[in-house]
C-alpha atoms as a PDB file:
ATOM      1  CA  UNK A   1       7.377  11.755  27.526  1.00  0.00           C
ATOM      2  CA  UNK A   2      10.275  13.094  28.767  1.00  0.00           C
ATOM      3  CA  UNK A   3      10.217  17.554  28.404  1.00  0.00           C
ATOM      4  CA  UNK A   4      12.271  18.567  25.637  1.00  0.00           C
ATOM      5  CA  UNK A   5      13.831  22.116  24.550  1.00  0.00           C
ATOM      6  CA  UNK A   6      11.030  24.218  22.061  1.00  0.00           C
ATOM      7  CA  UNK A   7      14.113  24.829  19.750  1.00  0.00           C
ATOM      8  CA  UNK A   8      14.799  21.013  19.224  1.00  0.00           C
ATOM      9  CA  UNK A   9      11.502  20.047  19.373  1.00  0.00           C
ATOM     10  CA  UNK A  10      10.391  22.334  16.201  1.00  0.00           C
ATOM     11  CA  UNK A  11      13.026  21.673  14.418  1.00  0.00           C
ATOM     12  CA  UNK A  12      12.385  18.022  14.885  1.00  0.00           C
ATOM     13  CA  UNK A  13       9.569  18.644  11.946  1.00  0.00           C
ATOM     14  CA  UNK A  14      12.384  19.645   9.563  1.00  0.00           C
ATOM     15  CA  UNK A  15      10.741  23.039   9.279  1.00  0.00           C
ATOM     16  CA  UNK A  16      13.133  25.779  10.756  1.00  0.00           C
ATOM     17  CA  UNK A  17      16.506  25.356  12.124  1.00  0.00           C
ATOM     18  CA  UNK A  18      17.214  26.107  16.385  1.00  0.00           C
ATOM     19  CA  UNK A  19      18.618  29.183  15.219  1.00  0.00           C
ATOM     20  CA  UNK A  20      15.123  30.275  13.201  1.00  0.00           C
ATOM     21  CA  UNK A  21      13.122  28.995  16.141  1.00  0.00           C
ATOM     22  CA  UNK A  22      15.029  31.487  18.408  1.00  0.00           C
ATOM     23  CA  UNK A  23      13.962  34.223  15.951  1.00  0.00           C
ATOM     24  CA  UNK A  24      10.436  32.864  15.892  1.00  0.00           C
ATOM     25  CA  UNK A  25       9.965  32.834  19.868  1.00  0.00           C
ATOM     26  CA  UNK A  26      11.469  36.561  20.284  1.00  0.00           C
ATOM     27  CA  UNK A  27       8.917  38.005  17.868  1.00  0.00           C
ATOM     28  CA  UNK A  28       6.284  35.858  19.743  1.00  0.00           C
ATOM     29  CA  UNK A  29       5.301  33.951  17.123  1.00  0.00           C
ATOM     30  CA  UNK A  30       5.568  31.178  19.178  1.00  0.00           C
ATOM     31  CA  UNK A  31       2.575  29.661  21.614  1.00  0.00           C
ATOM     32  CA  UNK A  32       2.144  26.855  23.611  1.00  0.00           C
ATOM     33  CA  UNK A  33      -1.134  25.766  25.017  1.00  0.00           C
ATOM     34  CA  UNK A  34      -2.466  29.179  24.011  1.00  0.00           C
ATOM     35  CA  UNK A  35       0.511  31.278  25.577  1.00  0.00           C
ATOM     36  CA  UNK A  36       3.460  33.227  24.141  1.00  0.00           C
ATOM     37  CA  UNK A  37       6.595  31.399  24.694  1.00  0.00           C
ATOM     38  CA  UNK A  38       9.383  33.887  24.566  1.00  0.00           C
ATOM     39  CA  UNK A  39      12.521  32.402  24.858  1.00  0.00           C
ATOM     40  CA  UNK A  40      12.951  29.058  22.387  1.00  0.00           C
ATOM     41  CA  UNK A  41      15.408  26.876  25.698  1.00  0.00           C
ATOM     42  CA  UNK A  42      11.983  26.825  27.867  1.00  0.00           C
ATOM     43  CA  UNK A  43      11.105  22.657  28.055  1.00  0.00           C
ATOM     44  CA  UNK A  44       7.651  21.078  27.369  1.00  0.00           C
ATOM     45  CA  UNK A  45       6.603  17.662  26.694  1.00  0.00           C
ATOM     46  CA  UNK A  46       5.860  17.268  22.764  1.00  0.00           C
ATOM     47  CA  UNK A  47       3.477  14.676  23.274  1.00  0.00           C
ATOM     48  CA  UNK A  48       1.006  16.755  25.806  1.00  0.00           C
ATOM     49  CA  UNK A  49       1.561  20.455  24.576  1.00  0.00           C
ATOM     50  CA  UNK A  50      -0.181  22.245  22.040  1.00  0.00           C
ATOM     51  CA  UNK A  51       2.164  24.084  20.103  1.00  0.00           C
ATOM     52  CA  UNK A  52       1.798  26.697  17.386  1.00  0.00           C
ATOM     53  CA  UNK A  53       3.359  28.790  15.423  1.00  0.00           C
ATOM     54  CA  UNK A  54       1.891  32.368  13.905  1.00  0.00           C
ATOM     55  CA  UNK A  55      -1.115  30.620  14.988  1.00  0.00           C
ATOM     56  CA  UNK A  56      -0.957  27.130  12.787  1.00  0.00           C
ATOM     57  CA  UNK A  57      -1.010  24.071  14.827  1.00  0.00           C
ATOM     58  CA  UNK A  58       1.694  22.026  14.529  1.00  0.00           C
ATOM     59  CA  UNK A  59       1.820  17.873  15.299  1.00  0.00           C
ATOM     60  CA  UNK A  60       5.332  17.497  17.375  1.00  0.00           C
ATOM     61  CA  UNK A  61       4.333  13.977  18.823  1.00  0.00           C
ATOM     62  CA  UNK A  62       7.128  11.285  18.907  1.00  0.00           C
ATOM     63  CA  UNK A  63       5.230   8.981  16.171  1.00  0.00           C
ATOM     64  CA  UNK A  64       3.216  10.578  13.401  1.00  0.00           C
ATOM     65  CA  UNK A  65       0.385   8.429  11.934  1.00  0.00           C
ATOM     66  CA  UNK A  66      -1.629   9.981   8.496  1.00  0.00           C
ATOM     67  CA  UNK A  67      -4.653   8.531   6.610  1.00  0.00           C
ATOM     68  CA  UNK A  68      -3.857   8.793   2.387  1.00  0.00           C
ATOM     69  CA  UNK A  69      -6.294   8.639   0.129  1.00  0.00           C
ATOM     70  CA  UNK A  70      -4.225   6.697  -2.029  1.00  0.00           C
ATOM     71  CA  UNK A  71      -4.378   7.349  -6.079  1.00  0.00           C
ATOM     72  CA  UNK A  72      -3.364   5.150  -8.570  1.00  0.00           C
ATOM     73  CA  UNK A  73      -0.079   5.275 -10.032  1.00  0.00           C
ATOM     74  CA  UNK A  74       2.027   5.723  -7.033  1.00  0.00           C
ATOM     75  CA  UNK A  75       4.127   2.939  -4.867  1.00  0.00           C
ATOM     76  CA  UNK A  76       3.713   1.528  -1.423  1.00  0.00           C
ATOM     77  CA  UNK A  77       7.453   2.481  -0.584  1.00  0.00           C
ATOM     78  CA  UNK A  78       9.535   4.728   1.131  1.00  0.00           C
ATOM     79  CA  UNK A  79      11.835   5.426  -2.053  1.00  0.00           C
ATOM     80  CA  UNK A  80      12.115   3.606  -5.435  1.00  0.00           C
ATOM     81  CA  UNK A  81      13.228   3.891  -9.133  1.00  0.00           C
ATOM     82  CA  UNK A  82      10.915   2.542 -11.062  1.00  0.00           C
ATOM     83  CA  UNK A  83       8.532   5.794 -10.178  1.00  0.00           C
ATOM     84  CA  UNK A  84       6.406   8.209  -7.870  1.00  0.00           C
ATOM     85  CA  UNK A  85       5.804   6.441  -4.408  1.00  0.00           C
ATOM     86  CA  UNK A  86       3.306   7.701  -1.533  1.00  0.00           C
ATOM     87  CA  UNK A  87       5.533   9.818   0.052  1.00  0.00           C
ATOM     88  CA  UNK A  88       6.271  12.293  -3.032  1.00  0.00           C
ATOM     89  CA  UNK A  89       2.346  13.084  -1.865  1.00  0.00           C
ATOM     90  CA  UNK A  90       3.466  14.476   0.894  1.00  0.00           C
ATOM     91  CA  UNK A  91       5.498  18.012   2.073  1.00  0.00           C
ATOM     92  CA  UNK A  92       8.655  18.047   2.667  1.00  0.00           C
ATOM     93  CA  UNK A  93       8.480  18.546   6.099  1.00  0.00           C
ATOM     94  CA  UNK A  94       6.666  14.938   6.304  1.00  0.00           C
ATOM     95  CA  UNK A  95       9.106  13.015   3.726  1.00  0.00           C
ATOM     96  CA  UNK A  96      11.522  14.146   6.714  1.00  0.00           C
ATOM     97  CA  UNK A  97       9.851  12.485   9.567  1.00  0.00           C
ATOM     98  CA  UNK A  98      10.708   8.886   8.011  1.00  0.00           C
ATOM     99  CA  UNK A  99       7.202   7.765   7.519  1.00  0.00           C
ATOM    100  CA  UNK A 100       6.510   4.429   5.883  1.00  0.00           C
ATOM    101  CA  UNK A 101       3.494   2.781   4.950  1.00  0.00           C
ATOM    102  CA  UNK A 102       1.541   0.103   7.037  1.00  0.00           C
ATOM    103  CA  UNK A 103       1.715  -2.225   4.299  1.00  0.00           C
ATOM    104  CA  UNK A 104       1.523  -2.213   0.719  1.00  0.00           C
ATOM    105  CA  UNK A 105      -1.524  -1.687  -1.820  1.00  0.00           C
ATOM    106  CA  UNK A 106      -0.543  -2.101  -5.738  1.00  0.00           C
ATOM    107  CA  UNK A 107       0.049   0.784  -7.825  1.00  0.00           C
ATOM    108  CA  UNK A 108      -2.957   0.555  -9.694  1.00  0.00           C
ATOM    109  CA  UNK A 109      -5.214   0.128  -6.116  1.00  0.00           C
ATOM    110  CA  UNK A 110      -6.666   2.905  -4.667  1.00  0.00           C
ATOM    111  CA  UNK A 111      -7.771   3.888  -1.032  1.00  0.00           C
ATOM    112  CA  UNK A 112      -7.148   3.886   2.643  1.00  0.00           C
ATOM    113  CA  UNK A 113      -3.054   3.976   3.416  1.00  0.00           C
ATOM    114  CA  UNK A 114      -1.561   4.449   7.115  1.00  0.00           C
ATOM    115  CA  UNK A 115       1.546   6.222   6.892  1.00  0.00           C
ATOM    116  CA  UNK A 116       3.391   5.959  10.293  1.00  0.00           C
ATOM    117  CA  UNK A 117       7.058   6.298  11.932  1.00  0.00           C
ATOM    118  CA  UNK A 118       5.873   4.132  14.609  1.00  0.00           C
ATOM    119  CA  UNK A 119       7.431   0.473  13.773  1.00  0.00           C
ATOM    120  CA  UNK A 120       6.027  -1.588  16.503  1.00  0.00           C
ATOM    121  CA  UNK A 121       2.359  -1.084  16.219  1.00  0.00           C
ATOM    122  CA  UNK A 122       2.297  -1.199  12.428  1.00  0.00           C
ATOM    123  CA  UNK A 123       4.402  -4.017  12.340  1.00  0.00           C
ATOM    124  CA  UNK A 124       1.301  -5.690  14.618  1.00  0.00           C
ATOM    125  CA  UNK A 125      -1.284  -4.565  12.829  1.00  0.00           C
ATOM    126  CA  UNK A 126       0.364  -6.379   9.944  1.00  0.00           C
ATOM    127  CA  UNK A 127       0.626  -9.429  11.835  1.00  0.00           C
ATOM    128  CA  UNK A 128      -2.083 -12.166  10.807  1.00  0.00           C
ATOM    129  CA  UNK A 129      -1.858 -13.576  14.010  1.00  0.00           C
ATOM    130  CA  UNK A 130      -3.381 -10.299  15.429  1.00  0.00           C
ATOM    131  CA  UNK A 131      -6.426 -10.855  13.214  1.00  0.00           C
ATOM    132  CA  UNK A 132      -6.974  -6.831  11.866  1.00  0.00           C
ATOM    133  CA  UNK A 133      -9.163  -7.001   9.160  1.00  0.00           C
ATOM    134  CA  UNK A 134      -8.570  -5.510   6.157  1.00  0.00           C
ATOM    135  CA  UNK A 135     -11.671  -4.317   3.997  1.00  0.00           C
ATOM    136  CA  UNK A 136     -11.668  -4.049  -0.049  1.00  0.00           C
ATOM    137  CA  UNK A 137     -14.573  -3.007  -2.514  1.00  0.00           C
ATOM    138  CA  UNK A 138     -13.691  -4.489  -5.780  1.00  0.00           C
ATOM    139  CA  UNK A 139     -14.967  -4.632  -9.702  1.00  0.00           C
ATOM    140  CA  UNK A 140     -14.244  -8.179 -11.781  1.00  0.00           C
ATOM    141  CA  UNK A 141     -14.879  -8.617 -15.070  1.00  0.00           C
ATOM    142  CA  UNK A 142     -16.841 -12.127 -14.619  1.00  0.00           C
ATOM    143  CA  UNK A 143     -19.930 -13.137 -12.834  1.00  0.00           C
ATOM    144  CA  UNK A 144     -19.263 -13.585  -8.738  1.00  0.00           C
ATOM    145  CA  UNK A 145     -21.645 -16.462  -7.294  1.00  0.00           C
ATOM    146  CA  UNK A 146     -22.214 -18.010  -3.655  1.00  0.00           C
ATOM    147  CA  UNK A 147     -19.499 -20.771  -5.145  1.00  0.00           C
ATOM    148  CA  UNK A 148     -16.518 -18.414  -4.830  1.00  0.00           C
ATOM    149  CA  UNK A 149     -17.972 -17.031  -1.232  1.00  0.00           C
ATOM    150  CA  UNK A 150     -17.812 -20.660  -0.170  1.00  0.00           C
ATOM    151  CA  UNK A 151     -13.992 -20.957  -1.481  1.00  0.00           C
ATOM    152  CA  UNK A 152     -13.162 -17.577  -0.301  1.00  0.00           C
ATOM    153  CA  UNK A 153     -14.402 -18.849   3.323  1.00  0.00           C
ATOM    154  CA  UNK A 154     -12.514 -22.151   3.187  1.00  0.00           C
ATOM    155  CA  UNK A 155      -9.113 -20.368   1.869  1.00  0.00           C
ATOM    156  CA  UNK A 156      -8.629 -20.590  -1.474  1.00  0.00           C
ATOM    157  CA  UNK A 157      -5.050 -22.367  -2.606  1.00  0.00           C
ATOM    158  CA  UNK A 158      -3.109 -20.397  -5.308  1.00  0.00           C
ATOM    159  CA  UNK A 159      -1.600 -21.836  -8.448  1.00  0.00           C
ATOM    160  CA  UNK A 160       2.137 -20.822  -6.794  1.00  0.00           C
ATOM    161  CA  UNK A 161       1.406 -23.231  -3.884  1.00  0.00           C
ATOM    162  CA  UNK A 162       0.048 -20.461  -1.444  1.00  0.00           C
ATOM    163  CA  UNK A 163      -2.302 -21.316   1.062  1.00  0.00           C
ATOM    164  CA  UNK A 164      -4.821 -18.115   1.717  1.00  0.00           C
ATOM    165  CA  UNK A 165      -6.051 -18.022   4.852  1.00  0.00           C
ATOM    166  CA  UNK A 166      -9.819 -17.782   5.105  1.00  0.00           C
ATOM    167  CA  UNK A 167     -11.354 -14.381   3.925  1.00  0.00           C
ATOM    168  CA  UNK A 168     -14.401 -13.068   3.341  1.00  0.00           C
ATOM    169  CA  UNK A 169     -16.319 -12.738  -0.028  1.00  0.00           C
ATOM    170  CA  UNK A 170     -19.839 -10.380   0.199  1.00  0.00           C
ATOM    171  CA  UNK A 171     -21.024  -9.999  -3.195  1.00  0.00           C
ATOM    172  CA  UNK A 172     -22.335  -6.318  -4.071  1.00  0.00           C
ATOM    173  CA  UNK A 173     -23.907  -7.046  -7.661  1.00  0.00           C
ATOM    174  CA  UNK A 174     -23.076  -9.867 -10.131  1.00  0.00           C
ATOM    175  CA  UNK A 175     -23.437  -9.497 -14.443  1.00  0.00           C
ATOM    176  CA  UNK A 176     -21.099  -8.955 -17.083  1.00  0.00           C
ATOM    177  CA  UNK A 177     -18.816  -7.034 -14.518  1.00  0.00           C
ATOM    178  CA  UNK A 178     -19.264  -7.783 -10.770  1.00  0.00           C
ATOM    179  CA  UNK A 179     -19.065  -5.854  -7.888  1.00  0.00           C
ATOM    180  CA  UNK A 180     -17.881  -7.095  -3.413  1.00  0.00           C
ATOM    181  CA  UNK A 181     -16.399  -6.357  -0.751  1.00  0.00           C
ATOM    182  CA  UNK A 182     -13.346  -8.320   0.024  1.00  0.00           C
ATOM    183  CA  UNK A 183     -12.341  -9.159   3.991  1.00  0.00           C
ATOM    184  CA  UNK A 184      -8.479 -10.536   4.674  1.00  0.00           C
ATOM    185  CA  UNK A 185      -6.551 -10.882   7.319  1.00  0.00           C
ATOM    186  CA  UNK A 186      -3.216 -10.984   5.957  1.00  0.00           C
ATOM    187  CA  UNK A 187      -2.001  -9.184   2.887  1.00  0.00           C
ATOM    188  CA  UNK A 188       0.388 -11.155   0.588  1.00  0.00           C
ATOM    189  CA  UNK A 189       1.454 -10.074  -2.824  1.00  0.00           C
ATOM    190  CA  UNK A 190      -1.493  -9.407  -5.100  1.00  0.00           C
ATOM    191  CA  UNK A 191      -3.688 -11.605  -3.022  1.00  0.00           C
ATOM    192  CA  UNK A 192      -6.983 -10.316  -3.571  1.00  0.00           C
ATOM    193  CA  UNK A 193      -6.412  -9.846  -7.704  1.00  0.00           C
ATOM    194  CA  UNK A 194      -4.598 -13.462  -7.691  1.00  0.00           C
ATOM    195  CA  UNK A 195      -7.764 -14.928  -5.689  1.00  0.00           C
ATOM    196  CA  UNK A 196     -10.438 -13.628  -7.851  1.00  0.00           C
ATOM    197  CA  UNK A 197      -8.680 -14.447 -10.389  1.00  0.00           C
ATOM    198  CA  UNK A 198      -8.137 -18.127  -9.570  1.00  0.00           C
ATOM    199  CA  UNK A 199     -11.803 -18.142  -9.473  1.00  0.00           C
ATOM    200  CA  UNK A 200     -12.208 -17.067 -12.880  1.00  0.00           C
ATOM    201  CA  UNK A 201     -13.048 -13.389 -12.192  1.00  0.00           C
ATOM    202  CA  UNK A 202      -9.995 -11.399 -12.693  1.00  0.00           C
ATOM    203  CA  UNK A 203      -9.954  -7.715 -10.812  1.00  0.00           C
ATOM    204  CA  UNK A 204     -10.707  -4.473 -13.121  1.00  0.00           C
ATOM    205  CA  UNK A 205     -10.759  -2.061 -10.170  1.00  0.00           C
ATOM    206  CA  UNK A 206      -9.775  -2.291  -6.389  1.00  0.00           C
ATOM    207  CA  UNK A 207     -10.002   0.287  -3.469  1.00  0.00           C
ATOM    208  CA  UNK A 208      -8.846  -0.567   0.036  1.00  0.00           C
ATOM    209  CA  UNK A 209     -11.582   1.253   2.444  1.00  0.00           C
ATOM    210  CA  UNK A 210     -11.020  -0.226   5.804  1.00  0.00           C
ATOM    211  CA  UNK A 211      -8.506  -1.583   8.528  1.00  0.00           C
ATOM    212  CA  UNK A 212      -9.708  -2.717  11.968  1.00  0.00           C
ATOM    213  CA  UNK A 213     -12.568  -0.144  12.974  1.00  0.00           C
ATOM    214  CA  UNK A 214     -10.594   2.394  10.855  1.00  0.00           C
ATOM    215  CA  UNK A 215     -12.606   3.862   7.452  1.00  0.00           C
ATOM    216  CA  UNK A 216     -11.675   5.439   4.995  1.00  0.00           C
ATOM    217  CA  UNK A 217     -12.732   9.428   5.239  1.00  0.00           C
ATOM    218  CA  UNK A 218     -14.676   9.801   2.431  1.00  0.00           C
ATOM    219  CA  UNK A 219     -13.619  13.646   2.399  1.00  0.00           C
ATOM    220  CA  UNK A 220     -10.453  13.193   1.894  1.00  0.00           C
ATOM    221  CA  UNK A 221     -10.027  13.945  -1.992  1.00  0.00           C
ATOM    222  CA  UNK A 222      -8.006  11.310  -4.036  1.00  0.00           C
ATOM    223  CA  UNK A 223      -4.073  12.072  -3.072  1.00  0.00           C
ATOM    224  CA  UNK A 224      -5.048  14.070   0.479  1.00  0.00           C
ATOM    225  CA  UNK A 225      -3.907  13.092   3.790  1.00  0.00           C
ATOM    226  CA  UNK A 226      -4.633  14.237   6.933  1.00  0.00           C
ATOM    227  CA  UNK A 227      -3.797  13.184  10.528  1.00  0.00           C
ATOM    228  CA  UNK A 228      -5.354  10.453  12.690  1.00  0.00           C
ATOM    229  CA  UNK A 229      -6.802  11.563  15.819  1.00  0.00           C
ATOM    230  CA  UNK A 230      -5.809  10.747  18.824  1.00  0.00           C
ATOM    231  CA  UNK A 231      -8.926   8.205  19.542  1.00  0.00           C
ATOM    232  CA  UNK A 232      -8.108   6.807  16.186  1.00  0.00           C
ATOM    233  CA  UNK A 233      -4.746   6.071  17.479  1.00  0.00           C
ATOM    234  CA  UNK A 234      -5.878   4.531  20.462  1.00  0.00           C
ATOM    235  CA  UNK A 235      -8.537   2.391  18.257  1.00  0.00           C
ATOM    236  CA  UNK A 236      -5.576   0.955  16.323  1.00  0.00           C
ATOM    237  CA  UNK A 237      -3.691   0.411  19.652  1.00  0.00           C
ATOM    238  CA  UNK A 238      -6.434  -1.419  20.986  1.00  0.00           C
ATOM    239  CA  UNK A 239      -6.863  -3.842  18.367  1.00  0.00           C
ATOM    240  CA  UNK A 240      -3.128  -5.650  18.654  1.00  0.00           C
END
């Protein structure tokens, strides 16, 4: 990426202004790649340095990509009225970066989220042509049997007319209240709650846990985020 001014690229993150970067740099507050950068015009390239300031590392890359632990209650949106959405999760100096999620899970469904500013790739990874699985652990109130694997495998048609593509149905435990794992390769609205419950066995809980190769990081606490590393990045880029 092209070298950029250490003024502009810090306050790219929404976090000081150019003039409060100067101030930063002059005290030495600053570092890059370890070193002291004095004056705040010197040029480096965001994607390649590591930057810090008063010794906290700070993500300057172009595109920003962050695993959520997603809770229930809050929307797969970038801003609406009807209540909290994903983003109100995160700092402010995030909500500035124009994140968005990589698709939607319901309010009430939990688990992995990718929040991204990088429109391309999520927009592929969406794609059902580009074949990313996406991985669910659900609960139904209902008994599951190898009948509804066999319909989940052949693509189950919805009262509404839809035609599901073929998805995966691996049964965990089956009683009063059944437990699986759910494999799609598209997401449509409510698809996995409307398919289970078109086979009689509608959903009491649902948790996404993975997309592609990418899990869920189990120590992330409900409602944390963190970054994706770099060879999770590349993962994800490799699969579209």
């Amino acid at each position: 990426m092209e070298k950029q001014r250490l003024d502009k690229i810090l306050a790219s993150t929404g976090r000081w202004s150019r003039r409060e970067v100067k101030e930063l740099a002059r005290r030495g507050l600053v570092t890059v790649d370890g070193a002291p950068v004095r004056s705040a015009e010197e040029k480096f390239d965001p994607e390649a340095a590591e930057i810090a300031v008063n010794g906290e590392a700070l993500c300057c890359r172009r595109y920003t990509w962050i695993m959520l632990n997603k809770p229930a209650g809050y929307l797969s949106a970038t801003e609406d009225g009807r209540g909290e959405t994903v983003l109100d999760l995160l700092p402010q100096e995030l909500q500035r970066r124009k994140l968005f999620p990589v698709g939607r899970l319901d309010k009430d469904t939990e688990g992995l989220l990718l929040l991204t500013n990088e429109g391309v790739l999520a927009h592929a990874l969406l794609s059902p042509k580009r074949h990313v699985d996406k991985v669910y652990y659900s609960r139904t109130a209902g008994r599951l049997t190898e009948e509804d694997c066999r319909a989940f495998a052949a693509g189950i048609s919805l009262g509404d007319g839809l035609q599901c593509l073929p998805a995966k149905l691996e049964i965990l435990s089956a009683g009063e209240e059944s437990e699986a794992y759910v494999t799609l390769r598209e997401g449509k609205f409510h698809q996995i709650k409307r398919m289970l419950a078109a086979r009689g066995n509608p959903v009491t809980y649902l948790e996404r846990i993975k997309m592609g190769n990418l899990a869920l990081d189990r120590k992330l606490p409900r409602g944390a985020y963190r970054f994706l590393t770099e060879e999770e990045i590349a993962e994800l880029r490799a699969l579209v």
